[in-house]
PDB file of N, CA and C in Angstrom:
ATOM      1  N   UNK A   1       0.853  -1.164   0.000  1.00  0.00           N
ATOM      2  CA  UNK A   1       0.000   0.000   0.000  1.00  0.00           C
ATOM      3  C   UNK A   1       0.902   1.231   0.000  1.00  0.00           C
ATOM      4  N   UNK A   2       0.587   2.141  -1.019  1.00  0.00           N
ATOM      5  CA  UNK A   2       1.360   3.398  -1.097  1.00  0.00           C
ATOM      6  C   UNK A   2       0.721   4.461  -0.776  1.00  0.00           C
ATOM      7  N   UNK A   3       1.032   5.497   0.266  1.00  0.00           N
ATOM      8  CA  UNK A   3       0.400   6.990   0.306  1.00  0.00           C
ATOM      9  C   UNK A   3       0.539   7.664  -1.200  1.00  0.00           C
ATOM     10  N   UNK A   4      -0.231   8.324  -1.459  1.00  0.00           N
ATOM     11  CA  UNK A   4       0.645   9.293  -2.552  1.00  0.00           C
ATOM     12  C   UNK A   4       0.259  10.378  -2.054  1.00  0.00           C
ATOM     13  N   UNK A   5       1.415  11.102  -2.018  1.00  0.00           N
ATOM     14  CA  UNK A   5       1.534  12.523  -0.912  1.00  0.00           C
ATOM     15  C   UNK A   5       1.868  13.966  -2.027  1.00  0.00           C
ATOM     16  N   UNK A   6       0.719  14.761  -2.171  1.00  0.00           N
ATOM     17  CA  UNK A   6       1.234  15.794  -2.719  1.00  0.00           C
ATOM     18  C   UNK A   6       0.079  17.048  -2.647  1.00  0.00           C
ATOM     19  N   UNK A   7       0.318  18.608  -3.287  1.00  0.00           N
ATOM     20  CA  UNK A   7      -0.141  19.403  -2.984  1.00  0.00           C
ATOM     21  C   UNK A   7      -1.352  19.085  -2.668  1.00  0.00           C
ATOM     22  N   UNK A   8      -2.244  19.699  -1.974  1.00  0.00           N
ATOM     23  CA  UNK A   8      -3.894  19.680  -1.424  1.00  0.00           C
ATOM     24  C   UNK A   8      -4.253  21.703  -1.580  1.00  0.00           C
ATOM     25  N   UNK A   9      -3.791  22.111  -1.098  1.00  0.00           N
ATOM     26  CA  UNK A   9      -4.224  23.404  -0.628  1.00  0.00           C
ATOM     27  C   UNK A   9      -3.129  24.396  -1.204  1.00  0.00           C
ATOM     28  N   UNK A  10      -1.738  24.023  -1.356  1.00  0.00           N
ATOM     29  CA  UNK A  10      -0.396  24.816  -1.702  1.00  0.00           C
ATOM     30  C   UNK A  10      -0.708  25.603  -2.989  1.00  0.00           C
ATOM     31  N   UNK A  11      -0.409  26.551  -2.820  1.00  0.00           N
ATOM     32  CA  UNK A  11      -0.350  27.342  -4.611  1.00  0.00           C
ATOM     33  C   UNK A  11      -1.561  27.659  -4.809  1.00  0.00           C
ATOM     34  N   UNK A  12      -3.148  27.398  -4.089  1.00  0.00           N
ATOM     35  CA  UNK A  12      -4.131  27.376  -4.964  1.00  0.00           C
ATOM     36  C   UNK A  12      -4.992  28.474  -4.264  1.00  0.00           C
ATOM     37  N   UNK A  13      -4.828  29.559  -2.837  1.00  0.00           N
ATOM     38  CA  UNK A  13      -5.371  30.566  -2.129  1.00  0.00           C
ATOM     39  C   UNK A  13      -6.881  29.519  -1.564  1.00  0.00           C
ATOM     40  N   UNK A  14      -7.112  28.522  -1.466  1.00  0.00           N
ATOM     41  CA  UNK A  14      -7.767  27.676  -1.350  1.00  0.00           C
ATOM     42  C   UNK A  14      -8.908  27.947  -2.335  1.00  0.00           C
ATOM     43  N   UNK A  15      -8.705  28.327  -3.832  1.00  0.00           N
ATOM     44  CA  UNK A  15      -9.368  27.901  -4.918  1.00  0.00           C
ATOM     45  C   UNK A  15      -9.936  26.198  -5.264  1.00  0.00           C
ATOM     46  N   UNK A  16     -11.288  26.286  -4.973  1.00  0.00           N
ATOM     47  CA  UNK A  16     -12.117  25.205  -5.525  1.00  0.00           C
ATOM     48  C   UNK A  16     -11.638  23.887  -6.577  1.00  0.00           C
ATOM     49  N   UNK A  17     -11.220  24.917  -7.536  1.00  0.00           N
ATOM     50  CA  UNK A  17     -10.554  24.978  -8.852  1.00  0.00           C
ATOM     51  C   UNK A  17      -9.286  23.841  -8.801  1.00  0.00           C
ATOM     52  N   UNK A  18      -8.550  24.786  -8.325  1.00  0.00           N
ATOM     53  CA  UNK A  18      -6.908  24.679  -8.113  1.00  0.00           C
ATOM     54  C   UNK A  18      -7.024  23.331  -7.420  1.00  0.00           C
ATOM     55  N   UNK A  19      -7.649  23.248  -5.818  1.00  0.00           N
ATOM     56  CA  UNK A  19      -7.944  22.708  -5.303  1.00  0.00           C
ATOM     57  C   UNK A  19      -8.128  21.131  -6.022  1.00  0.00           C
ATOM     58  N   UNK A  20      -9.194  20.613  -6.592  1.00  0.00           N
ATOM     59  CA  UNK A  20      -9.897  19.986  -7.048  1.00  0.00           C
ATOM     60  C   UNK A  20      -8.617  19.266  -8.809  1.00  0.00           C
ATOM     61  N   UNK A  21      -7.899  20.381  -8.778  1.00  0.00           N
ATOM     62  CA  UNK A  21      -6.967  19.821  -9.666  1.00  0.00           C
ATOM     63  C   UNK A  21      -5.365  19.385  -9.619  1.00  0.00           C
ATOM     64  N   UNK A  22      -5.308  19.579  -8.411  1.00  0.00           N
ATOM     65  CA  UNK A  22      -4.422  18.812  -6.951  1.00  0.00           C
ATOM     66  C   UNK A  22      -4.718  17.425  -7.444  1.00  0.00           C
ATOM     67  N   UNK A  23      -6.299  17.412  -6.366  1.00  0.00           N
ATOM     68  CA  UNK A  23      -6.645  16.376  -6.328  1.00  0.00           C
ATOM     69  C   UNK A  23      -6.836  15.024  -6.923  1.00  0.00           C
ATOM     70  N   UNK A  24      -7.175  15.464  -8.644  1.00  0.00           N
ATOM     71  CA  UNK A  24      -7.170  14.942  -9.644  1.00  0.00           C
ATOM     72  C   UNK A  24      -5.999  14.548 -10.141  1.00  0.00           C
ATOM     73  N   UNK A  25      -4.922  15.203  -9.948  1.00  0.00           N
ATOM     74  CA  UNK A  25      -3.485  14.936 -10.248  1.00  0.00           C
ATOM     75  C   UNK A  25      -2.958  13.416  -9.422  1.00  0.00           C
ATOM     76  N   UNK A  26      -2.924  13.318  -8.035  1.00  0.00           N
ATOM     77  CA  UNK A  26      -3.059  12.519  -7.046  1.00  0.00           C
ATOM     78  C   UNK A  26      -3.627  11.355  -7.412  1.00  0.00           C
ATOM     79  N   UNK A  27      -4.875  11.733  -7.733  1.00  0.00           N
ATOM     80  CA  UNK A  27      -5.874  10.330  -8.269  1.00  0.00           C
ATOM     81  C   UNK A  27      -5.202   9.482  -9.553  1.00  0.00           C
ATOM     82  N   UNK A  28      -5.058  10.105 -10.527  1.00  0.00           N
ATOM     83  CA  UNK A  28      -4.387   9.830 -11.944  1.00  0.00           C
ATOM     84  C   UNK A  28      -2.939   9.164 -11.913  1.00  0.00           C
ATOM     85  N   UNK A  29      -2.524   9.778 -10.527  1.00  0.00           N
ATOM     86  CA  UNK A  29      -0.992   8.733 -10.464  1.00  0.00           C
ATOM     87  C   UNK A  29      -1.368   7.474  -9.201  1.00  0.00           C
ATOM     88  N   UNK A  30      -2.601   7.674  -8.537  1.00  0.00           N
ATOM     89  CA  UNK A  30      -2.906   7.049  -7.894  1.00  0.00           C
ATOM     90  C   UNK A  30      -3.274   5.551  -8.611  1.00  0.00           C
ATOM     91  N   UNK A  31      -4.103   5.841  -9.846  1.00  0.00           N
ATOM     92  CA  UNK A  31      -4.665   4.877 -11.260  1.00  0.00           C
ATOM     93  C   UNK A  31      -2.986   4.196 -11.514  1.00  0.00           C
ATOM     94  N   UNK A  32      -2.217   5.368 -11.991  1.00  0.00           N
ATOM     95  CA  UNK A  32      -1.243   4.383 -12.653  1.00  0.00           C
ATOM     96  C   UNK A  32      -0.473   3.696 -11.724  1.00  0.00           C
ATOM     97  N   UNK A  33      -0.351   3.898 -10.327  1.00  0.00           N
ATOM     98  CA  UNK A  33       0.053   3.077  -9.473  1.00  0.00           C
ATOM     99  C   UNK A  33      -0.572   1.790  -9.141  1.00  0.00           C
ATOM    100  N   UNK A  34      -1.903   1.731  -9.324  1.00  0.00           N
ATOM    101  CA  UNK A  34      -2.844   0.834  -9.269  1.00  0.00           C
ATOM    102  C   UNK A  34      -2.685  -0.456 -10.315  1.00  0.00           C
ATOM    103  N   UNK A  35      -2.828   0.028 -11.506  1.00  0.00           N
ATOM    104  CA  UNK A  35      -2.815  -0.456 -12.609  1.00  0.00           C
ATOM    105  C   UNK A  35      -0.998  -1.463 -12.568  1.00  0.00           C
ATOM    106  N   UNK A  36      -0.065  -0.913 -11.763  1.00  0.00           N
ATOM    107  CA  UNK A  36       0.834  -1.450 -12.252  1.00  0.00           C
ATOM    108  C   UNK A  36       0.804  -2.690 -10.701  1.00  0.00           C
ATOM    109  N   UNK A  37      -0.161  -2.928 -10.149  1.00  0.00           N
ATOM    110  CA  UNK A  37       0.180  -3.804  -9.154  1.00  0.00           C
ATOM    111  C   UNK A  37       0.082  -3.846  -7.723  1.00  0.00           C
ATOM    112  N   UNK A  38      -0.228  -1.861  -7.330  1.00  0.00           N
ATOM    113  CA  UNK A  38       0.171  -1.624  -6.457  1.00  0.00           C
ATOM    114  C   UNK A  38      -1.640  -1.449  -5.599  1.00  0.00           C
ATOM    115  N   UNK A  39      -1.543  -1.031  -4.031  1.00  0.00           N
ATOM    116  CA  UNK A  39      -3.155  -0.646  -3.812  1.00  0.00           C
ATOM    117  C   UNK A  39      -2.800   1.083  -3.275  1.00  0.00           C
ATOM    118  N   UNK A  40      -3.280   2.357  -4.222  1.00  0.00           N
ATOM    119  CA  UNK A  40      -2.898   3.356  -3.343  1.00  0.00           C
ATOM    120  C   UNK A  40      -3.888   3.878  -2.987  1.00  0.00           C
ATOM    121  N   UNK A  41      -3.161   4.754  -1.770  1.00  0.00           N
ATOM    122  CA  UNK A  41      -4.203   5.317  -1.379  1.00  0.00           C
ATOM    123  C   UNK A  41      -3.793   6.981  -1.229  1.00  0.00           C
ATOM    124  N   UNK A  42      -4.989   7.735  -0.899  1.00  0.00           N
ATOM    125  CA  UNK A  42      -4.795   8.921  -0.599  1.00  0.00           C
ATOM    126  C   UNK A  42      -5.567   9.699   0.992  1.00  0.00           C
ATOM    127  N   UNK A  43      -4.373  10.065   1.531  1.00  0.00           N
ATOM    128  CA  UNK A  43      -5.081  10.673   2.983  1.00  0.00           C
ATOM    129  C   UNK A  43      -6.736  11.369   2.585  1.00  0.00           C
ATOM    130  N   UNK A  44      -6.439  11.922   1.267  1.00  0.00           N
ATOM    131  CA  UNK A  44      -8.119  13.422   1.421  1.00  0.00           C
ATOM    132  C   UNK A  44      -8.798  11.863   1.507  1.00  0.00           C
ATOM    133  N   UNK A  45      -8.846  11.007   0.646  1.00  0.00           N
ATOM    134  CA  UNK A  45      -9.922   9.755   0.852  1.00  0.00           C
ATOM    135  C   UNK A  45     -10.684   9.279   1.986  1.00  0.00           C
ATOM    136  N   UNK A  46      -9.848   9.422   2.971  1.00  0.00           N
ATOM    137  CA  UNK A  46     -10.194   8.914   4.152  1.00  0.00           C
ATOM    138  C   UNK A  46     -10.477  10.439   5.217  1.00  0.00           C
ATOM    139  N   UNK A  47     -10.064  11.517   5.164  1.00  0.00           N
ATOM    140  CA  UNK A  47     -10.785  12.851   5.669  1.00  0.00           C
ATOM    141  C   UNK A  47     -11.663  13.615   4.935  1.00  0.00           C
ATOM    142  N   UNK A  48     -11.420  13.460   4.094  1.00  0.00           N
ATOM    143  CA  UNK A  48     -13.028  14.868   3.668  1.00  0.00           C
ATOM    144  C   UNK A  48     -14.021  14.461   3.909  1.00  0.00           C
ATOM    145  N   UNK A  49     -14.281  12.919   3.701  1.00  0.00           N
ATOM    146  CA  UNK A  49     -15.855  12.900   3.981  1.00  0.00           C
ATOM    147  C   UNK A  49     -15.572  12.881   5.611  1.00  0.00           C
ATOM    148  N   UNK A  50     -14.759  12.531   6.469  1.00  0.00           N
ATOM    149  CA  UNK A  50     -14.980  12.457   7.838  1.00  0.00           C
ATOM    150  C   UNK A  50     -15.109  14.305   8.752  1.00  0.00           C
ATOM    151  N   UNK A  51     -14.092  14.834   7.235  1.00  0.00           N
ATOM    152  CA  UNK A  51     -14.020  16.288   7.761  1.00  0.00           C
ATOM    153  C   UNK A  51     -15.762  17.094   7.145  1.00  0.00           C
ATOM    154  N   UNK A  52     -16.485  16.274   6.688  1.00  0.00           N
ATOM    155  CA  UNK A  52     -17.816  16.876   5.917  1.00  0.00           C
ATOM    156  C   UNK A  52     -18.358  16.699   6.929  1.00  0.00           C
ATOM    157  N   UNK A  53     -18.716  15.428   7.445  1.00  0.00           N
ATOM    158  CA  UNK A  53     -19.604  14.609   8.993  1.00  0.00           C
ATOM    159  C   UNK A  53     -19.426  15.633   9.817  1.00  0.00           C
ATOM    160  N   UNK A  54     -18.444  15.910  10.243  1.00  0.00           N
ATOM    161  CA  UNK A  54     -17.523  16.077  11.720  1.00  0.00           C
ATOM    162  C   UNK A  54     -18.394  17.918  11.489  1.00  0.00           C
ATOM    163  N   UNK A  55     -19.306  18.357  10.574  1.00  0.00           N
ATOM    164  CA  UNK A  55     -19.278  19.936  10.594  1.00  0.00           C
ATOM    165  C   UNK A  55     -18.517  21.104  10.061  1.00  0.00           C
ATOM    166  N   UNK A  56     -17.325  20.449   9.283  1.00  0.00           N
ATOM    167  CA  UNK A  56     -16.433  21.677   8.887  1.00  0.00           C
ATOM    168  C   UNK A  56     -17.268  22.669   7.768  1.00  0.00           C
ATOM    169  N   UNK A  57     -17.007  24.263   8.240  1.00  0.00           N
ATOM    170  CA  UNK A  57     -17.580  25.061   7.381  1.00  0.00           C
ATOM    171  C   UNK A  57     -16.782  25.548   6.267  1.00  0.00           C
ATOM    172  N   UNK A  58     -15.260  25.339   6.233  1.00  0.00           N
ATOM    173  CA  UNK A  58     -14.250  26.076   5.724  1.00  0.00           C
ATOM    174  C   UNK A  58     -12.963  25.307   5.797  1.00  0.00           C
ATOM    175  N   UNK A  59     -12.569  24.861   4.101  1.00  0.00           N
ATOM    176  CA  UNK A  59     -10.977  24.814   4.293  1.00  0.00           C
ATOM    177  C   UNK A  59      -9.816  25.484   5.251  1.00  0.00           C
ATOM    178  N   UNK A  60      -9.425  24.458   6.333  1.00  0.00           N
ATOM    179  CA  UNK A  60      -8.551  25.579   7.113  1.00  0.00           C
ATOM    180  C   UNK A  60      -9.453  26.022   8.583  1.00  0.00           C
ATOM    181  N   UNK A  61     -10.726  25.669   8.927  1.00  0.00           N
ATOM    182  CA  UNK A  61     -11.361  25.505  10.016  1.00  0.00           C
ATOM    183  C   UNK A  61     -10.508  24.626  11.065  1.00  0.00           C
ATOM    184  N   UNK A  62     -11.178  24.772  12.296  1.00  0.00           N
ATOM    185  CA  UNK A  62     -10.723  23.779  13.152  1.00  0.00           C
ATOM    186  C   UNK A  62     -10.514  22.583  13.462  1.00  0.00           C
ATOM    187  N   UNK A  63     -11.831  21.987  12.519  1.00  0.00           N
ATOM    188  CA  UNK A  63     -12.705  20.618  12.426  1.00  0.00           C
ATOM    189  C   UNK A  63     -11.702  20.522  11.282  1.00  0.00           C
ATOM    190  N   UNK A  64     -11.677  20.850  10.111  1.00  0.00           N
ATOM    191  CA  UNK A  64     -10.279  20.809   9.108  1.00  0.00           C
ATOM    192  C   UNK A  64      -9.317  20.243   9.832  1.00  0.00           C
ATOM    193  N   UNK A  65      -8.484  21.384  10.278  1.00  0.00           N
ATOM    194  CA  UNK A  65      -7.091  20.918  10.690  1.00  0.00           C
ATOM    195  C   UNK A  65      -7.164  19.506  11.912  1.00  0.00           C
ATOM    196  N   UNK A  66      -8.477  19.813  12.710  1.00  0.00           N
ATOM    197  CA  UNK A  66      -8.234  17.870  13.656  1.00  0.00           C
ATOM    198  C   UNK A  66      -7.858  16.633  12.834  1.00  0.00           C
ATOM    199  N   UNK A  67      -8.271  16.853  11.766  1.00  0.00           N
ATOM    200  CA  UNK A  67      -8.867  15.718  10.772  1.00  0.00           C
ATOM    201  C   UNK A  67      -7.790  15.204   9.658  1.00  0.00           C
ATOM    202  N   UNK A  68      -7.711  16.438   8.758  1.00  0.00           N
ATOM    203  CA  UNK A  68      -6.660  16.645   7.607  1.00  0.00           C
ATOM    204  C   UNK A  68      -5.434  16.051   7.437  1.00  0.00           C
ATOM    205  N   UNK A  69      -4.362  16.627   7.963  1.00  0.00           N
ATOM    206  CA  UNK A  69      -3.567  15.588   8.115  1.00  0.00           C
ATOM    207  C   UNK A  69      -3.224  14.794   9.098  1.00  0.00           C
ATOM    208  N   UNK A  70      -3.762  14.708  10.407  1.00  0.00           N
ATOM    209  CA  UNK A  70      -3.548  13.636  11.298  1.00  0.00           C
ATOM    210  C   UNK A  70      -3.827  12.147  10.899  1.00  0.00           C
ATOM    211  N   UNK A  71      -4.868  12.611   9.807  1.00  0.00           N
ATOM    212  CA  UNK A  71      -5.398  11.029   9.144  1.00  0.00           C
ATOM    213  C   UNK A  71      -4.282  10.711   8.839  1.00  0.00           C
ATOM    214  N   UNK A  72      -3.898  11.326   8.008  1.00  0.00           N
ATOM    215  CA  UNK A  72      -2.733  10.948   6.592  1.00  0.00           C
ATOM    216  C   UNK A  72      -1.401  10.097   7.774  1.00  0.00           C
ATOM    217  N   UNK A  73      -1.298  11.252   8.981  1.00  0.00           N
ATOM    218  CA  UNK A  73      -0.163  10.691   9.221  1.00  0.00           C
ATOM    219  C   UNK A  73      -0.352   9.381   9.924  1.00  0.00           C
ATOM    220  N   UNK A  74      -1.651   8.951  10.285  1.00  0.00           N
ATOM    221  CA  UNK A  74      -1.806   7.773  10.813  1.00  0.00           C
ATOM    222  C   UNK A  74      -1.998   6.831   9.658  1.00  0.00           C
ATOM    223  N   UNK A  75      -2.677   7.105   8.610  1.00  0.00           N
ATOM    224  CA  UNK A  75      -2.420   5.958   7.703  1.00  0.00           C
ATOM    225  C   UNK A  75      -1.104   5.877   7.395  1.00  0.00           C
ATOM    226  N   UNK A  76       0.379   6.697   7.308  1.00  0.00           N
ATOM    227  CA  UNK A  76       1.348   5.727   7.087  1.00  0.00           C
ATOM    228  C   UNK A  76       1.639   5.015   8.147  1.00  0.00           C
ATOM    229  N   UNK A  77       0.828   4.606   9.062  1.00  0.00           N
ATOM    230  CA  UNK A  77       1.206   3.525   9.563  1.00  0.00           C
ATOM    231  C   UNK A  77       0.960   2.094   8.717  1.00  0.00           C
ATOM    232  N   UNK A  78      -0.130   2.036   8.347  1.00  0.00           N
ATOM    233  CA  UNK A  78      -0.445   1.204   7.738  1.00  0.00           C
ATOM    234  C   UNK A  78      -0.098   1.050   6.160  1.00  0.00           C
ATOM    235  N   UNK A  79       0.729   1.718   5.568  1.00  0.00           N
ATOM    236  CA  UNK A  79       1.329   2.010   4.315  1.00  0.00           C
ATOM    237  C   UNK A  79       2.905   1.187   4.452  1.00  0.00           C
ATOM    238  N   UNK A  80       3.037   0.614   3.290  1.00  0.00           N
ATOM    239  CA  UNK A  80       4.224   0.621   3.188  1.00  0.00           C
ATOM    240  C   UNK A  80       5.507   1.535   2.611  1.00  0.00           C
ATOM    241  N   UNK A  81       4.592   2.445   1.241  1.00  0.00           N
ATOM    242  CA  UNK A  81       5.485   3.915   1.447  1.00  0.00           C
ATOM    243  C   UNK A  81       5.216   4.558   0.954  1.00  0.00           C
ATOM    244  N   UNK A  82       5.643   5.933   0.724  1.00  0.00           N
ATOM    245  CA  UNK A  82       4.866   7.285   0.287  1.00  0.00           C
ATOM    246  C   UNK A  82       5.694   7.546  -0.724  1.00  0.00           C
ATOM    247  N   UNK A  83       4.891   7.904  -1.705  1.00  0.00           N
ATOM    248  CA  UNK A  83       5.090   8.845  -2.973  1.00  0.00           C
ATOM    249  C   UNK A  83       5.078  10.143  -2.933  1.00  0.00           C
ATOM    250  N   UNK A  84       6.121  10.423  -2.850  1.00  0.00           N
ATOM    251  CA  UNK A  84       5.598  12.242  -3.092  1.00  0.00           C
ATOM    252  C   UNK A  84       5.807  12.780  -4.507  1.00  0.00           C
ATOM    253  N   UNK A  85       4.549  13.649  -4.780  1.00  0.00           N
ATOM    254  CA  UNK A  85       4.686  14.001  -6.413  1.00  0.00           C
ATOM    255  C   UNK A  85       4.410  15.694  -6.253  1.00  0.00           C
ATOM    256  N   UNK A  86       4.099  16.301  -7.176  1.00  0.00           N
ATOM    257  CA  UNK A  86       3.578  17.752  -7.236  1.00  0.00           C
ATOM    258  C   UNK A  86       4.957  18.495  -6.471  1.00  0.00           C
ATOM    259  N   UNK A  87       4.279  19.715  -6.440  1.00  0.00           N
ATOM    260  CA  UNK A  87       5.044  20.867  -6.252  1.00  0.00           C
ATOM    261  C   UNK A  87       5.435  21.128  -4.739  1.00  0.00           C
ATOM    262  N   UNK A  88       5.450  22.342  -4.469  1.00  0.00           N
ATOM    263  CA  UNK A  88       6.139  22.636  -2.929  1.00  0.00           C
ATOM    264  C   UNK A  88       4.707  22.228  -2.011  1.00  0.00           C
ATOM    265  N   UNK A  89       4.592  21.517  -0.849  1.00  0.00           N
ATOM    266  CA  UNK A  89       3.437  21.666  -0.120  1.00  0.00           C
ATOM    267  C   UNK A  89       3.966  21.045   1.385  1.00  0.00           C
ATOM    268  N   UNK A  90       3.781  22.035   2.006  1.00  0.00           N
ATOM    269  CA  UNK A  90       4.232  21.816   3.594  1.00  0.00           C
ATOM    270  C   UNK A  90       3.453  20.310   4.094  1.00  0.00           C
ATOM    271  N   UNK A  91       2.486  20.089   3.907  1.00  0.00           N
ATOM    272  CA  UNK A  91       1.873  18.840   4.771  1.00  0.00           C
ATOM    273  C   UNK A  91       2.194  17.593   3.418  1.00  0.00           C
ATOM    274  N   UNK A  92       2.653  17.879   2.265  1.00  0.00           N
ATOM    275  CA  UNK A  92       3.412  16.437   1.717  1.00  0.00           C
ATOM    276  C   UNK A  92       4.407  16.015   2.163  1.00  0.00           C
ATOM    277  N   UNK A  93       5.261  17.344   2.730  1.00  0.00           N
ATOM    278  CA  UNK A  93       6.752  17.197   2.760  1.00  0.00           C
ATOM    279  C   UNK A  93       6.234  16.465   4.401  1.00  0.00           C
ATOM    280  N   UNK A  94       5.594  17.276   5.419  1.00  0.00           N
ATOM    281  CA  UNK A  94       5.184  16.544   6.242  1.00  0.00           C
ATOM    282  C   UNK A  94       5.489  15.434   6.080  1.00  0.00           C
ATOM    283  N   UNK A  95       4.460  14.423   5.942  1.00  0.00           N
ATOM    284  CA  UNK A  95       4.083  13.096   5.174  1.00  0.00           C
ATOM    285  C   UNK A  95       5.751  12.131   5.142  1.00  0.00           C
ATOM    286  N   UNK A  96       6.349  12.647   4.009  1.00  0.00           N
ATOM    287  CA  UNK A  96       7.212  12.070   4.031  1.00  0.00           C
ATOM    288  C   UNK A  96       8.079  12.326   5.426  1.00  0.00           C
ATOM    289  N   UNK A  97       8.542  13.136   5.838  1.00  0.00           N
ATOM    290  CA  UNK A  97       8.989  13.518   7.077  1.00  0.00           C
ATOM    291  C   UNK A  97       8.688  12.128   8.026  1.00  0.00           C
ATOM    292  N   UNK A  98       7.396  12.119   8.178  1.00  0.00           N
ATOM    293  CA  UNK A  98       7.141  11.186   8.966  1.00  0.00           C
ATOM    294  C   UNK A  98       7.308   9.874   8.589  1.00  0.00           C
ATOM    295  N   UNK A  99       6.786   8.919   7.493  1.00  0.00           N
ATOM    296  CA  UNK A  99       7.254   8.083   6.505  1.00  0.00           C
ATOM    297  C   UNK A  99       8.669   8.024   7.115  1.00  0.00           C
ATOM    298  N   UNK A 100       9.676   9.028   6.809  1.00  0.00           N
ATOM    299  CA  UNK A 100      11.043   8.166   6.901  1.00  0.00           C
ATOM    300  C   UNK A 100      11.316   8.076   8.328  1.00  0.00           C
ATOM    301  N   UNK A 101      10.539   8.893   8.906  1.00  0.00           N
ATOM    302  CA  UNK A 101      10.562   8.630  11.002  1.00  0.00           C
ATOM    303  C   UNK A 101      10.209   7.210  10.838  1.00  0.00           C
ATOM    304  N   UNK A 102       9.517   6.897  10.418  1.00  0.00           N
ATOM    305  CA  UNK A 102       8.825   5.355  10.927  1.00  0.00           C
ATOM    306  C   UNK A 102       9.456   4.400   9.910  1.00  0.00           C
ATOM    307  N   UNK A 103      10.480   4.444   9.309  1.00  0.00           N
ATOM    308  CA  UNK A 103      10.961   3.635   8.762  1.00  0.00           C
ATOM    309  C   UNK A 103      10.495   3.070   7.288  1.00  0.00           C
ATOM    310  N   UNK A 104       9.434   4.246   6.547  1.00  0.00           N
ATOM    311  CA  UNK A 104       8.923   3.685   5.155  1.00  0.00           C
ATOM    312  C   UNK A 104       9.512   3.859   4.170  1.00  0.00           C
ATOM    313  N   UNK A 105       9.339   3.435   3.445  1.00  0.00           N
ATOM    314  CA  UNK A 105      10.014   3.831   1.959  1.00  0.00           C
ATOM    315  C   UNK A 105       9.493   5.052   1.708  1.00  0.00           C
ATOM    316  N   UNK A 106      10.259   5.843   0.598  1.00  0.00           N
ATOM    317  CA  UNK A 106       9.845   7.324  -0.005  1.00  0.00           C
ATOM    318  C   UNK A 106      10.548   7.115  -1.180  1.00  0.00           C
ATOM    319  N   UNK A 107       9.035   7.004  -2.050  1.00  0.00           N
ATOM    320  CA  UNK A 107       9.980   7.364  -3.192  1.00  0.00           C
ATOM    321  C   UNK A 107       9.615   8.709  -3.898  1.00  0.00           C
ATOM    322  N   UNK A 108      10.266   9.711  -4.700  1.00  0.00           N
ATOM    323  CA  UNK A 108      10.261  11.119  -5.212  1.00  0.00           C
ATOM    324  C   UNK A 108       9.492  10.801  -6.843  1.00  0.00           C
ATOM    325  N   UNK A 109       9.404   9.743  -7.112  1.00  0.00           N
ATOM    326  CA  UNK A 109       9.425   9.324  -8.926  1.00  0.00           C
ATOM    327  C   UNK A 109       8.815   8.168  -8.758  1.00  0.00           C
ATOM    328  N   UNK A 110       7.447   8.322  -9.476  1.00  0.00           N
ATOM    329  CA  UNK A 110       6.822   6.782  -9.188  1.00  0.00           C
ATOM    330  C   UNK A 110       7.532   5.728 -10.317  1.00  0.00           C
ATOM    331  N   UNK A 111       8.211   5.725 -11.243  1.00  0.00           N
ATOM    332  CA  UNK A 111       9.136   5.410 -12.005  1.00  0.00           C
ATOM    333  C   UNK A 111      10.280   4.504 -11.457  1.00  0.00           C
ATOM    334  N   UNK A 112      10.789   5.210 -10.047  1.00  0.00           N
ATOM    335  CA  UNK A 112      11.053   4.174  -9.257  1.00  0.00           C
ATOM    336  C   UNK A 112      10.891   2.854  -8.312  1.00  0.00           C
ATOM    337  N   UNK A 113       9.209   2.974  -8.432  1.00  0.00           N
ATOM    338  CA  UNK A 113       8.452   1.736  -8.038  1.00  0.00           C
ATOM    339  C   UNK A 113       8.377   0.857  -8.925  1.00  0.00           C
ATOM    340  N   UNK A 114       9.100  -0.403  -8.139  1.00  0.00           N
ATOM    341  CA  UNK A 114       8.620  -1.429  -9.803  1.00  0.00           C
ATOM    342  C   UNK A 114       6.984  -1.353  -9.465  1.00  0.00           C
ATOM    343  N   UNK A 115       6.648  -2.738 -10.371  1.00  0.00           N
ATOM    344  CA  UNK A 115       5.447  -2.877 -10.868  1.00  0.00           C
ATOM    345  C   UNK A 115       5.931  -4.619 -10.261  1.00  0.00           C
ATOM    346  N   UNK A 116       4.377  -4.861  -9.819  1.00  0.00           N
ATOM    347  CA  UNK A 116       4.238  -6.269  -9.166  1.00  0.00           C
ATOM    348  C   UNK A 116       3.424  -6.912  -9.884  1.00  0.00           C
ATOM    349  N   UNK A 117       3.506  -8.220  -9.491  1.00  0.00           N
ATOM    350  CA  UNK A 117       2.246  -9.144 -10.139  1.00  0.00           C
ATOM    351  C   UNK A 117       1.790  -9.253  -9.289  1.00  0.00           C
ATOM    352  N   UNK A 118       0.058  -9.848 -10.016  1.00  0.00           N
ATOM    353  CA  UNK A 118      -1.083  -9.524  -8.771  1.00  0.00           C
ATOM    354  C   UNK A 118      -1.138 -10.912  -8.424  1.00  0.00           C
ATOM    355  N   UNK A 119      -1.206 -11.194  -6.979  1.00  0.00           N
ATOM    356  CA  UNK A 119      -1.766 -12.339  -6.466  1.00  0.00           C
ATOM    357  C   UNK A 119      -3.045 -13.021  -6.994  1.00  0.00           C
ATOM    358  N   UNK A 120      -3.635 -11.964  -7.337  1.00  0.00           N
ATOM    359  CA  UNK A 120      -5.147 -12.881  -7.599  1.00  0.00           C
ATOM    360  C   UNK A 120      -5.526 -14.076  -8.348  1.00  0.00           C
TER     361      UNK A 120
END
């Protein structure tokens, strides 16, 4: 299982837009990580809808920040390692930060992940 760790909010003044094409970026290398063998995942997956429940009114709220990346950093527990892709973003670099605290792999280039065969 791979995090893939990259911009969310960085560069975009918290534009919808911008935002939402982060996201899509993430997803699309998330696919080709998939496709080659791998299961990824992404922290927003597992917080936005918990940060939607939980009441948040605003990117950057309180209920936001409990949620946001504390997920992320608890799912690399359960990851074996993080991808970081995209541009400058304080809570990717996070991410990995922590990743190499706990002993995961990091890779910078998904290019450097082989590709597995599937058990199934």
């Amino acid at each position: 299982m791979i995090l893939v760790a990259g911009p969310y909010r960085s560069g975009t003044n918290d534009d919808p837009k911008l935002i939402k094409a982060n996201v899509d970026h993430m997803q699309a290398v998330a696919l080709q990580l998939y496709r080659r063998g791998h299961l990824p995942v992404l922290g927003e997956w597992f917080a936005l809808p918990l940060i939607e429940i939980a009441g948040s009114k605003r990117i950057g709220d309180d209920i936001f920040n409990e949620i946001f990346h504390p997920i992320s950093v608890q799912l690399i527990n359960k990851c074996d390692a993080v991808l970081r892709i995209g541009g400058p973003s304080a809570g990717a670099d996070e991410m990995v930060a922590q990743a190499e605290k706990k002993g995961k792999l990091v890779f910078r280039d998904q290019q450097e992940i082989p590709a597995v065969l599937s058990t199934n």
